[in-house]
C-alpha atoms as a PDB file:
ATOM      1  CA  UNK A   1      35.227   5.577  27.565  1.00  0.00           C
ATOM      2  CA  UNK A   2      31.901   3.359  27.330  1.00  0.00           C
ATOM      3  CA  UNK A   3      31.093   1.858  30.579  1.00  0.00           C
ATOM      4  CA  UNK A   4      28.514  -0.450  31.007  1.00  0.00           C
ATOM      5  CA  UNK A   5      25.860   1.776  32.518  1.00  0.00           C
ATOM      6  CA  UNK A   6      26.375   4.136  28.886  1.00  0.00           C
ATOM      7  CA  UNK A   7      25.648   0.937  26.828  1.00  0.00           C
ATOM      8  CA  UNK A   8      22.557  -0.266  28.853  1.00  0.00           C
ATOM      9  CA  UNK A   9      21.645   3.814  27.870  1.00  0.00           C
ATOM     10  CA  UNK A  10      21.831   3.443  24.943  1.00  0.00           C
ATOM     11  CA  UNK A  11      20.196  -0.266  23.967  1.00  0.00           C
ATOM     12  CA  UNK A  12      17.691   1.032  26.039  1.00  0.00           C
ATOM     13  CA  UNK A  13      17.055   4.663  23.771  1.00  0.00           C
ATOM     14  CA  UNK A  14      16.779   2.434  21.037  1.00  0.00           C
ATOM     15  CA  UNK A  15      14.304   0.232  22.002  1.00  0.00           C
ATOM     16  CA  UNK A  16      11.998   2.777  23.255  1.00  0.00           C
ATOM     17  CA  UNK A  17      12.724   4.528  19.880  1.00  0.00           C
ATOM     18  CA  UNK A  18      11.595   1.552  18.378  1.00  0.00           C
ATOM     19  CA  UNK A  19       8.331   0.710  20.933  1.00  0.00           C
ATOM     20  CA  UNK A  20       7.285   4.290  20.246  1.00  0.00           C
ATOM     21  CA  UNK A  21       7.515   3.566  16.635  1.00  0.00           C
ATOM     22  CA  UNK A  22       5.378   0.591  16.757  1.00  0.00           C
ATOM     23  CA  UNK A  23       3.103   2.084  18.985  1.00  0.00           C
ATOM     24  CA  UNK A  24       2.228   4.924  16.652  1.00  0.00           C
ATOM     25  CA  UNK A  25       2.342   2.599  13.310  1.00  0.00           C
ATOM     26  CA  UNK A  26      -0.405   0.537  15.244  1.00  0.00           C
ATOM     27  CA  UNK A  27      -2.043   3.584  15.751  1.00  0.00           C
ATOM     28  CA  UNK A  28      -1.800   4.224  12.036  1.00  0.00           C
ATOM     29  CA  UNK A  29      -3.338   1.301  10.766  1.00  0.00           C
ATOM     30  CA  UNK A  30      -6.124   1.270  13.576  1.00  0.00           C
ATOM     31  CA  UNK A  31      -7.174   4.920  12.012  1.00  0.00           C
ATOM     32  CA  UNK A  32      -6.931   3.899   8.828  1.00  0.00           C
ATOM     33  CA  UNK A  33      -8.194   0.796   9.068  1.00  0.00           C
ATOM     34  CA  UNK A  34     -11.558   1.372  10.931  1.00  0.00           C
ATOM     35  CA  UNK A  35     -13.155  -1.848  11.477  1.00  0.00           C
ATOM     36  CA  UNK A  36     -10.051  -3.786  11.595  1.00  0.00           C
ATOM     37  CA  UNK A  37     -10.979  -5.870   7.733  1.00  0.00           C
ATOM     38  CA  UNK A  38      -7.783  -5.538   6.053  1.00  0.00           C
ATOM     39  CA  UNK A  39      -8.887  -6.147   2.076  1.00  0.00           C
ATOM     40  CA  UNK A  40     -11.940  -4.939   1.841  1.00  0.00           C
ATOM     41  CA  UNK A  41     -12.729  -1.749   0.727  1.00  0.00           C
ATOM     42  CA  UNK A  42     -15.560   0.097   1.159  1.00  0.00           C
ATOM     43  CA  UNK A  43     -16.856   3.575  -0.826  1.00  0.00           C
ATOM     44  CA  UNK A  44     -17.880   6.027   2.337  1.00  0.00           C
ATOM     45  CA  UNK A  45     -19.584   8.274  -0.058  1.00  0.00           C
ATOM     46  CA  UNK A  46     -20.385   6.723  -4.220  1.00  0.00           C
ATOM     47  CA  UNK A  47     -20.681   9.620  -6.603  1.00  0.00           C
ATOM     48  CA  UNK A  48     -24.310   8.535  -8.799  1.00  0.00           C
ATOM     49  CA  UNK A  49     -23.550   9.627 -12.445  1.00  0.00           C
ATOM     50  CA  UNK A  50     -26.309   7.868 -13.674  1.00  0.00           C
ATOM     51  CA  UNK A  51     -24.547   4.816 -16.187  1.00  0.00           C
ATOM     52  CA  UNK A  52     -24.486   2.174 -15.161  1.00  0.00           C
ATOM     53  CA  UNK A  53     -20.922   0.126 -14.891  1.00  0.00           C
ATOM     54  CA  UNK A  54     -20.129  -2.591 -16.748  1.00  0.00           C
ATOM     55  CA  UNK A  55     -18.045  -4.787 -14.608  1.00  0.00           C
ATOM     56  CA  UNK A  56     -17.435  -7.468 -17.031  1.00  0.00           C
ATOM     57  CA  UNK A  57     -15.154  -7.061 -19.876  1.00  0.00           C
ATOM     58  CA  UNK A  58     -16.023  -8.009 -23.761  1.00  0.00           C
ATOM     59  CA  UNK A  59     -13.221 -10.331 -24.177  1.00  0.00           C
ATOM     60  CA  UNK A  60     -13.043 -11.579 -28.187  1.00  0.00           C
ATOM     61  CA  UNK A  61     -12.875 -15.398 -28.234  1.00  0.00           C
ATOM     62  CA  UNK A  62      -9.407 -16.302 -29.503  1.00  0.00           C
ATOM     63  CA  UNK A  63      -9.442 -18.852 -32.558  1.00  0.00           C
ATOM     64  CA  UNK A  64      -6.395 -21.155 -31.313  1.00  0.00           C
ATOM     65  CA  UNK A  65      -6.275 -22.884 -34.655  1.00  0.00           C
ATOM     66  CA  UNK A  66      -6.250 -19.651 -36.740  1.00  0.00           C
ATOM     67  CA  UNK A  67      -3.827 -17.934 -33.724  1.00  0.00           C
ATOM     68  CA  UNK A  68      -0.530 -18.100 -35.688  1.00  0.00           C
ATOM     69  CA  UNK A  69      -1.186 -16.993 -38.868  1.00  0.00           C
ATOM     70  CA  UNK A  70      -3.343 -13.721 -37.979  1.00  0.00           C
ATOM     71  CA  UNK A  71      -0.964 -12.455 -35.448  1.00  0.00           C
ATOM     72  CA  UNK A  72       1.859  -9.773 -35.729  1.00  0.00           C
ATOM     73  CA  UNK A  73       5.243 -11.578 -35.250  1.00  0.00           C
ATOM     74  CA  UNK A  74       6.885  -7.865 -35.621  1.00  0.00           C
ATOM     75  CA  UNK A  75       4.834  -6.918 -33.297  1.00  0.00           C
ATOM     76  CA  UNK A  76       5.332 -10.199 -31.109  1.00  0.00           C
ATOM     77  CA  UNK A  77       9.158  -9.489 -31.523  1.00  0.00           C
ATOM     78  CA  UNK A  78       9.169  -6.052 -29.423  1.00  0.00           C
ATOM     79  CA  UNK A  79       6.629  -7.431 -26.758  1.00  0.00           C
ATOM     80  CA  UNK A  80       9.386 -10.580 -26.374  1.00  0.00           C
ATOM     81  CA  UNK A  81      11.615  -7.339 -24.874  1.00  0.00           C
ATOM     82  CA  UNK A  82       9.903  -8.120 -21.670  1.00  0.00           C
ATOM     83  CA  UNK A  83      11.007 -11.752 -21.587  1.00  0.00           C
ATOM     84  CA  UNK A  84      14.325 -11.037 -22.765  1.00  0.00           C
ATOM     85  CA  UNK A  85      16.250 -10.792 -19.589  1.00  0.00           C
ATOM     86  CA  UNK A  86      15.548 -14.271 -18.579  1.00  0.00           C
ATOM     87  CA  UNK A  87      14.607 -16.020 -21.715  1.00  0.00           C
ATOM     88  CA  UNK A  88      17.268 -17.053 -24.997  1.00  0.00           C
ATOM     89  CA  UNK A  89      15.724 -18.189 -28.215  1.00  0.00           C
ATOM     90  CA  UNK A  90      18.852 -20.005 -29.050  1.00  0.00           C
ATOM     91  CA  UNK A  91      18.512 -23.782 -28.917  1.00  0.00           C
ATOM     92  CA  UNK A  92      19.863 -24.866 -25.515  1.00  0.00           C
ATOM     93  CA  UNK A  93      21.059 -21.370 -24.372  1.00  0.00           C
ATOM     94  CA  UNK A  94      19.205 -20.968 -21.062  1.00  0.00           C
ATOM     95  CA  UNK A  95      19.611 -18.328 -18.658  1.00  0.00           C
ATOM     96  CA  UNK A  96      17.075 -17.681 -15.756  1.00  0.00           C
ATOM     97  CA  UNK A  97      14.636 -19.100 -17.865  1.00  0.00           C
ATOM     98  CA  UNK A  98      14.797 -22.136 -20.052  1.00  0.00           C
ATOM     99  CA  UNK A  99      15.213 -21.272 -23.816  1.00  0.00           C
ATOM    100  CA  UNK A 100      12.076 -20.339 -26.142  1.00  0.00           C
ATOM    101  CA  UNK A 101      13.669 -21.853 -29.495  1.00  0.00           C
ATOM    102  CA  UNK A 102      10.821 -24.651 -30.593  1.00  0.00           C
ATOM    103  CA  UNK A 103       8.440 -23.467 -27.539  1.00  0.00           C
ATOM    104  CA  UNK A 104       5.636 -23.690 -29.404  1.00  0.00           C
ATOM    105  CA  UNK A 105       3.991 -27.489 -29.246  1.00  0.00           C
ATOM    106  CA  UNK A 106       7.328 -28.404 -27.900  1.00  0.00           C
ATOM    107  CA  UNK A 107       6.536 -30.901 -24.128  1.00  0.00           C
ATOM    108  CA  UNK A 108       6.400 -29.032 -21.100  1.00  0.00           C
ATOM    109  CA  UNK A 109      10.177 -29.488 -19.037  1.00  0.00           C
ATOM    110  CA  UNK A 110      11.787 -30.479 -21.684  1.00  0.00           C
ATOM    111  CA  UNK A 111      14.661 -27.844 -22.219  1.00  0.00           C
ATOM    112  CA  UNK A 112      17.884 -29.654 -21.793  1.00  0.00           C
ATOM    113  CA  UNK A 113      19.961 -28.470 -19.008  1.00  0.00           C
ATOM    114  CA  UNK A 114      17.044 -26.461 -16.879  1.00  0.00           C
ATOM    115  CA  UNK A 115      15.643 -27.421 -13.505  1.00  0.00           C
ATOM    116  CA  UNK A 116      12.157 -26.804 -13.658  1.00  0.00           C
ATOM    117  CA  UNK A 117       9.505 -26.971 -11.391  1.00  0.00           C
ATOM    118  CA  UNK A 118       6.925 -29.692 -10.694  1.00  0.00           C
ATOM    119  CA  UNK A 119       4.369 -27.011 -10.897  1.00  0.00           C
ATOM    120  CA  UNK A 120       4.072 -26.643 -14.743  1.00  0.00           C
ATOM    121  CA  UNK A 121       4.795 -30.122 -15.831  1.00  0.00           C
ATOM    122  CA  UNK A 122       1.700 -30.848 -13.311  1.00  0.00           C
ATOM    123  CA  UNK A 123      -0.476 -28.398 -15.350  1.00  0.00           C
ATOM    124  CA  UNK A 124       0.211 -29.187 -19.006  1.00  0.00           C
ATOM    125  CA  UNK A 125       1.895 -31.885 -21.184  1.00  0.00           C
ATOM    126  CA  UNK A 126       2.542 -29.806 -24.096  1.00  0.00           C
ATOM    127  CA  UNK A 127       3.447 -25.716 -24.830  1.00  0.00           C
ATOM    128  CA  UNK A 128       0.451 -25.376 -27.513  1.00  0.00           C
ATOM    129  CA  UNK A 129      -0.824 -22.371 -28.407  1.00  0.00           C
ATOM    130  CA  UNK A 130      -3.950 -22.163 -25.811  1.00  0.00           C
ATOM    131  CA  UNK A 131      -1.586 -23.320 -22.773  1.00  0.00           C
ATOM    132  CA  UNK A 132       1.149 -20.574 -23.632  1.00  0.00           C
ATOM    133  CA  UNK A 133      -1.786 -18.131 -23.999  1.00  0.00           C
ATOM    134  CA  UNK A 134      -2.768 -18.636 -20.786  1.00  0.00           C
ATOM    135  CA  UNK A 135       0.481 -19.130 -19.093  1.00  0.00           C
ATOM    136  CA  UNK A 136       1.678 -15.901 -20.504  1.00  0.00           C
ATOM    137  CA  UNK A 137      -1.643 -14.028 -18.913  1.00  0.00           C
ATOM    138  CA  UNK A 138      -0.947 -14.846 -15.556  1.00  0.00           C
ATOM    139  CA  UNK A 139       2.325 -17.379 -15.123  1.00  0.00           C
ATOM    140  CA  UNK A 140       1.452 -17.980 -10.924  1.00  0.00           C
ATOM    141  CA  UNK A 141      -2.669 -18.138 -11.666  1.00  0.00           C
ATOM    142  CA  UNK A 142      -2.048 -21.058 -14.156  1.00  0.00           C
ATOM    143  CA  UNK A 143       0.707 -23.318 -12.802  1.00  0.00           C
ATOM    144  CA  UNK A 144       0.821 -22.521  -8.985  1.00  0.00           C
ATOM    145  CA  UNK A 145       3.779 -22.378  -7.379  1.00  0.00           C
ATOM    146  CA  UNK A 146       6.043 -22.053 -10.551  1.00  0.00           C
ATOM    147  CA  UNK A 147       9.818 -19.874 -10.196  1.00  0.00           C
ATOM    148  CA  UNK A 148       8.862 -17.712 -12.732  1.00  0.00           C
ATOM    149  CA  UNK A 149       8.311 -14.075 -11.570  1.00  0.00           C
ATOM    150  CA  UNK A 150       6.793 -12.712 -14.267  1.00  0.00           C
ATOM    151  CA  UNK A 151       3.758 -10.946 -13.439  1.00  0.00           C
ATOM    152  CA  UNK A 152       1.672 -11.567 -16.979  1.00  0.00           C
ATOM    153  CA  UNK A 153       1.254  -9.915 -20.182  1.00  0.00           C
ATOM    154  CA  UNK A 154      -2.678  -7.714 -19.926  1.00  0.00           C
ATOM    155  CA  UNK A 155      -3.217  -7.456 -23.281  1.00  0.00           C
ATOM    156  CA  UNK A 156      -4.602 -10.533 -25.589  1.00  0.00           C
ATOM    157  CA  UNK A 157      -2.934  -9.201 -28.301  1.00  0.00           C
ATOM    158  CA  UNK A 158       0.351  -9.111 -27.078  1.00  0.00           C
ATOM    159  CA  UNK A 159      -0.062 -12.481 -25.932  1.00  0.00           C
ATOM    160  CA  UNK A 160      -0.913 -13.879 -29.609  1.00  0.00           C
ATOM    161  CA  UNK A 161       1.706 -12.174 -31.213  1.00  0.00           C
ATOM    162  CA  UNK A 162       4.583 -13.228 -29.013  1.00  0.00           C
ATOM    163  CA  UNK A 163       3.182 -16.850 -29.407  1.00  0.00           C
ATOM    164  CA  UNK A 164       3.097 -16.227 -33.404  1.00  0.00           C
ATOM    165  CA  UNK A 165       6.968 -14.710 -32.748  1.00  0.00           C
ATOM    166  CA  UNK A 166       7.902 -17.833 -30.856  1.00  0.00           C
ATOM    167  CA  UNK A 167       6.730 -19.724 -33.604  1.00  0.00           C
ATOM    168  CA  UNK A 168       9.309 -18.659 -36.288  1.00  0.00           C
ATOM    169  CA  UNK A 169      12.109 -20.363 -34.364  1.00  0.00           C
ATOM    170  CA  UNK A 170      11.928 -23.599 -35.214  1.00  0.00           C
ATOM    171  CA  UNK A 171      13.366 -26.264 -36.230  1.00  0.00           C
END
């Protein structure tokens, strides 16, 4: 039978359990953490090899004009896998997304029958070429705030030939 001394055992393994647990992950972090700066990370020892790095990337500039016509919608096609799950390009089919059919140059919040958030109508006016470019390289960095949890697509060639994809459905 459980008496009311047993329970007060009990809570009372449990939360030492638990206060020895947190002692030792505060432990933890204070070992691996030495100096307390959470973020910053500091090489104890650099290997010299001699080169020197180059931190900044050659990034080609993208000719928005031109953008449609030299990408790979076949290509676009497979990389518009990713936004699949959320995304329909039928006309007024929307899912967790609003639908892609006439995205491109088409006014930002303007999908019939999907809530969207302040954060991208604030940003843009229009879904041209050069807004979706950057919207598709990093969703949160270029409208703030917006629902969408899509982490980016890396490459600048993806990016241009989804947009040129996107582009064939229209009206």
């Amino acid at each position: 039978m459980l008496d009311t001394m047993t329970f007060t055992k009990i809570v009372g393994g449990f939360c030492g359990a638990f206060l020895i647990f947190l002692l030792g992950k505060w432990a933890a972090e204070t070992l691996y953490h030495v100096g307390g700066a959470h973020g910053e990370e500091v090489a104890v020892y650099v290997i010299e090899t001699g080169e020197a790095e180059s931190t900044t990337e050659e990034v080609a500039a993208v000719n928005f004009d031109t953008m449609i016509e030299t990408a790979d919608a076949a290509k676009g096609e497979k990389v518009f896998g990713k936004c699949r799950a959320c995304h329909k390009l039928e006309a007024g089919a929307n899912a967790s997304g609003p639908y892609l059919f006439n995205v491109v140059n088409r006014e930002v919040g303007t999908a019939t029958g999907f809530n969207y958030s302040g954060s991208l109508t604030a940003v843009a006016d229009v879904w041209t070429p050069e807004n979706l470019y950057h919207f598709l390289e990093n969703p949160r960095g270029f409208a703030p705030g917006t629902t969408m949890g899509f982490a980016g697509l890396n490459k600048s060639e993806d990016r241009q030939n989804l947009i040129a994809y996107l582009a064939t459905f229209t009206e």
